[in-house]
C-alpha atoms as a PDB file:
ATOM      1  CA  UNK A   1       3.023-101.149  74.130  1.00  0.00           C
ATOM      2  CA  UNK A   2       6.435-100.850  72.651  1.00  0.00           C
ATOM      3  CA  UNK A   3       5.506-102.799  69.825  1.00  0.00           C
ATOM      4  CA  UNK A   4       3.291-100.297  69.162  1.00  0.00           C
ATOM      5  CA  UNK A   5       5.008 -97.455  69.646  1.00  0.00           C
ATOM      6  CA  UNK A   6       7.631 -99.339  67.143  1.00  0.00           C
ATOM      7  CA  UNK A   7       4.938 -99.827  64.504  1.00  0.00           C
ATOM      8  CA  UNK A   8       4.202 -95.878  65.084  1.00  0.00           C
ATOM      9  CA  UNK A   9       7.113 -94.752  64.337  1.00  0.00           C
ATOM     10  CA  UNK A  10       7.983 -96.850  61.175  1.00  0.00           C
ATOM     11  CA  UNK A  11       4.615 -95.617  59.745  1.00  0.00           C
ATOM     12  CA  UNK A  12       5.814 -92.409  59.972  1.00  0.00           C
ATOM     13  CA  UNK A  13       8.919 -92.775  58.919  1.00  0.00           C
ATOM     14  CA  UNK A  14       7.375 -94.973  55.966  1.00  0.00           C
ATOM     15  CA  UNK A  15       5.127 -91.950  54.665  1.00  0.00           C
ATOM     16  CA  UNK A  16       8.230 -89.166  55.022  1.00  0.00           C
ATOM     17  CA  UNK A  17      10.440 -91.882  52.973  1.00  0.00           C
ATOM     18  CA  UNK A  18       7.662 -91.855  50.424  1.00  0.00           C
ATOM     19  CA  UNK A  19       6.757 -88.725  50.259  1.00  0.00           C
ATOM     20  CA  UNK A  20      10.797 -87.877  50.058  1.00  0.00           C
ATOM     21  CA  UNK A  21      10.991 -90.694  46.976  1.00  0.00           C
ATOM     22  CA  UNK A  22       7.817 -89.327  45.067  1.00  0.00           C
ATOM     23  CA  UNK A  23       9.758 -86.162  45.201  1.00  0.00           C
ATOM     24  CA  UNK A  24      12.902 -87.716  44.010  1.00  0.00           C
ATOM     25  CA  UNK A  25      11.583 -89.289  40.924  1.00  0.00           C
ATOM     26  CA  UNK A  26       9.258 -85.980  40.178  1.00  0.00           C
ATOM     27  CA  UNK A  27      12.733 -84.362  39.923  1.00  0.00           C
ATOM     28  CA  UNK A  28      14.227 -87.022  37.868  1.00  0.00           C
ATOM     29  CA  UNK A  29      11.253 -87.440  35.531  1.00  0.00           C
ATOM     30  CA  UNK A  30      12.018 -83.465  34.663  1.00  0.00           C
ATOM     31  CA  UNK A  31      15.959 -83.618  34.478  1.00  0.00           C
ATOM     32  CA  UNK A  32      15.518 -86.699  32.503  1.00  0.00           C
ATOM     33  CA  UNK A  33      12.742 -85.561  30.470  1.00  0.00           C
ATOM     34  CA  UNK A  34      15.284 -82.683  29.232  1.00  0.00           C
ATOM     35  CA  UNK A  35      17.882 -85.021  27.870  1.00  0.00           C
ATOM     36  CA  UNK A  36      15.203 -86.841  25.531  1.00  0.00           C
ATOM     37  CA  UNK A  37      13.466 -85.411  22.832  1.00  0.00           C
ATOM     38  CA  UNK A  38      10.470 -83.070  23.336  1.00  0.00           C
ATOM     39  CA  UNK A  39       7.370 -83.815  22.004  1.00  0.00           C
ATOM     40  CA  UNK A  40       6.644 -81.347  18.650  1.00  0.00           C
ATOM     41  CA  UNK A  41       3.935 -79.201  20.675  1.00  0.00           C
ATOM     42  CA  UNK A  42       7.130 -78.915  23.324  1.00  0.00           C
ATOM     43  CA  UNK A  43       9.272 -78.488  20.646  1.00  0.00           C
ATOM     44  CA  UNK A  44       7.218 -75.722  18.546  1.00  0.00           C
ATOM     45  CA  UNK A  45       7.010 -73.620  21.791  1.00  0.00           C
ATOM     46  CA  UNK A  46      10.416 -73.695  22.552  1.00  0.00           C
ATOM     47  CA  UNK A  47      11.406 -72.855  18.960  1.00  0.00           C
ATOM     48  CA  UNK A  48       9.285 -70.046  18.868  1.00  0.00           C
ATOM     49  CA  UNK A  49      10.191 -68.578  22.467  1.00  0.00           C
ATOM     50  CA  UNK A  50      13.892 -68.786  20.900  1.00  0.00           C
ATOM     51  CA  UNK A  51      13.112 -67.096  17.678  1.00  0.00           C
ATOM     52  CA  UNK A  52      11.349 -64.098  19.745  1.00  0.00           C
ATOM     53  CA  UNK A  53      14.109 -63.802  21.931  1.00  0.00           C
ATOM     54  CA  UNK A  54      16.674 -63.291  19.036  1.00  0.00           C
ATOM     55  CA  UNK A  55      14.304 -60.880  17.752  1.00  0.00           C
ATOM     56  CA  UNK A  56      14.233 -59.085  20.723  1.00  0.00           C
ATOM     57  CA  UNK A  57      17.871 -58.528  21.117  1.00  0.00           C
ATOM     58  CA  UNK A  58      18.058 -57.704  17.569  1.00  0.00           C
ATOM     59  CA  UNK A  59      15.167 -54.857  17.322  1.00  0.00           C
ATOM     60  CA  UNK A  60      15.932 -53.761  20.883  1.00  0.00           C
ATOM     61  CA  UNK A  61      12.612 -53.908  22.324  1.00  0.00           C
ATOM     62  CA  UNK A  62       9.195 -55.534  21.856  1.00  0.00           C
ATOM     63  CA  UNK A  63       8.919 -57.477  18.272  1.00  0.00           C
ATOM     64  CA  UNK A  64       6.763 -56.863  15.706  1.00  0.00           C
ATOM     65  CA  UNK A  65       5.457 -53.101  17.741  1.00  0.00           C
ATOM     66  CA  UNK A  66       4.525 -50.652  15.264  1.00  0.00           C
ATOM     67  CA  UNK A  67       4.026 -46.731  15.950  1.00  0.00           C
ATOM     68  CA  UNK A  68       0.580 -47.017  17.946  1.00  0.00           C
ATOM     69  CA  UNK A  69       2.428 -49.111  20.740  1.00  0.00           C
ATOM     70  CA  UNK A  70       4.960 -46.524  21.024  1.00  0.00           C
ATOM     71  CA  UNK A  71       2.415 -43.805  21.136  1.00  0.00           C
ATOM     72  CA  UNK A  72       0.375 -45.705  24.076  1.00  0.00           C
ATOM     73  CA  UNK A  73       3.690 -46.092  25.552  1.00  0.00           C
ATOM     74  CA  UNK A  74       5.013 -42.344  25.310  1.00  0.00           C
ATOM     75  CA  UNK A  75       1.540 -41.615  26.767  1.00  0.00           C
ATOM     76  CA  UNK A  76       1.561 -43.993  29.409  1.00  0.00           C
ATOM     77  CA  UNK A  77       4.865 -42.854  30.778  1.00  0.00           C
ATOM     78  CA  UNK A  78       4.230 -39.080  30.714  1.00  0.00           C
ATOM     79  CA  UNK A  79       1.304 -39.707  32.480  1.00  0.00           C
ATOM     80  CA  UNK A  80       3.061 -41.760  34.856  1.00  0.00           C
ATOM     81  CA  UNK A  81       5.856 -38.930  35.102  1.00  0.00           C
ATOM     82  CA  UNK A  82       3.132 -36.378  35.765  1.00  0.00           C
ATOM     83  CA  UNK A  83       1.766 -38.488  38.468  1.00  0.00           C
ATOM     84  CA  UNK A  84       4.739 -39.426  39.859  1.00  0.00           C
ATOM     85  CA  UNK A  85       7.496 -37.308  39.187  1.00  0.00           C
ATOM     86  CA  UNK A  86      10.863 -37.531  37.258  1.00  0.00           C
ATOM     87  CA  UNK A  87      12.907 -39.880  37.187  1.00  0.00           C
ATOM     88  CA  UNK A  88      13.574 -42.310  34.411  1.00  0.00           C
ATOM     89  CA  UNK A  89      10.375 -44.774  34.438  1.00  0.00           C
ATOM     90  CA  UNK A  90      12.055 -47.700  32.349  1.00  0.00           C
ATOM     91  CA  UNK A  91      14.343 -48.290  34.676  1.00  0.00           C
ATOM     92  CA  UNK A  92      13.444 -50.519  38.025  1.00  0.00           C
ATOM     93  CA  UNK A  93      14.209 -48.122  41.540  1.00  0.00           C
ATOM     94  CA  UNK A  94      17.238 -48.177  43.075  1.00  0.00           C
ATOM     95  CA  UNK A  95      16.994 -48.388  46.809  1.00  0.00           C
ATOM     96  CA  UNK A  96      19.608 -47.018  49.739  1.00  0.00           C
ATOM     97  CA  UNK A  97      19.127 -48.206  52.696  1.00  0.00           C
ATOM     98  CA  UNK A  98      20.883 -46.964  56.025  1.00  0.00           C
ATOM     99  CA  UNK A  99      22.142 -48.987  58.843  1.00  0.00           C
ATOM    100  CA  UNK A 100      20.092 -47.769  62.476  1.00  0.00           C
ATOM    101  CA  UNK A 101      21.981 -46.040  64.410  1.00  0.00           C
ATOM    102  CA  UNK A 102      21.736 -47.432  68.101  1.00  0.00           C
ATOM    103  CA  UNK A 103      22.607 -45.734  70.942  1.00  0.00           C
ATOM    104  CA  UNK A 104      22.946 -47.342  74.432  1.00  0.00           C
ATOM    105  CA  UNK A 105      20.965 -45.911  77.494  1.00  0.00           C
ATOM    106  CA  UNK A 106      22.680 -46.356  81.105  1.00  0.00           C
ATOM    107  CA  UNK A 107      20.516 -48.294  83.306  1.00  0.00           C
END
């Protein structure tokens, strides 16, 4: 009976310590995977996720947008002003929130 309560528990604890170690080397495989060099699909992507970002910061907005996206987006916002209010709609909400007040009742 003890033995197998013994043999119980070390099955357990055998699948969490494998499931723990799987984990371990999934983590690895990325962090190592990093240090190596990429394949060229890997490599293309990343180059051209780092090229549109520089272009980004440089133009100050979306790349490559000509005047029809800033139309649609002039549009979309006073439409979105009209429906919601003012405010600036670029920016994301700021929100206050107020600590309860609590007041204590005599029994």
């Amino acid at each position: 009976m003890i033995l197998r309560q013994i043999l119980r528990l070390s099955s357990r604890f055998h699948s969490a310590v494998s499931i723990h170690v799987r984990r371990n080397i999934g983590l690895s495989a990325i962090v190592f995977n990093k240090t190596k060099e990429l394949d060229p699909v890997q490599k293309l992507f990343l180059d051209k996720i780092r090229e549109y970002n520089t272009k980004s910061k440089q133009a100050g907005g979306p790349v490559d947008a000509g005047p029809d996206f800033q139309k649609d987006m002039n549009e979309s916002l006073a439409r979105l002003q009209r429906a919601y209010g003012e405010g600036d709609l670029t920016k994301f909400p700021e929100f206050k929130f107020e600590e309860p007040k609590f007041e204590e009742t005599p029994k």
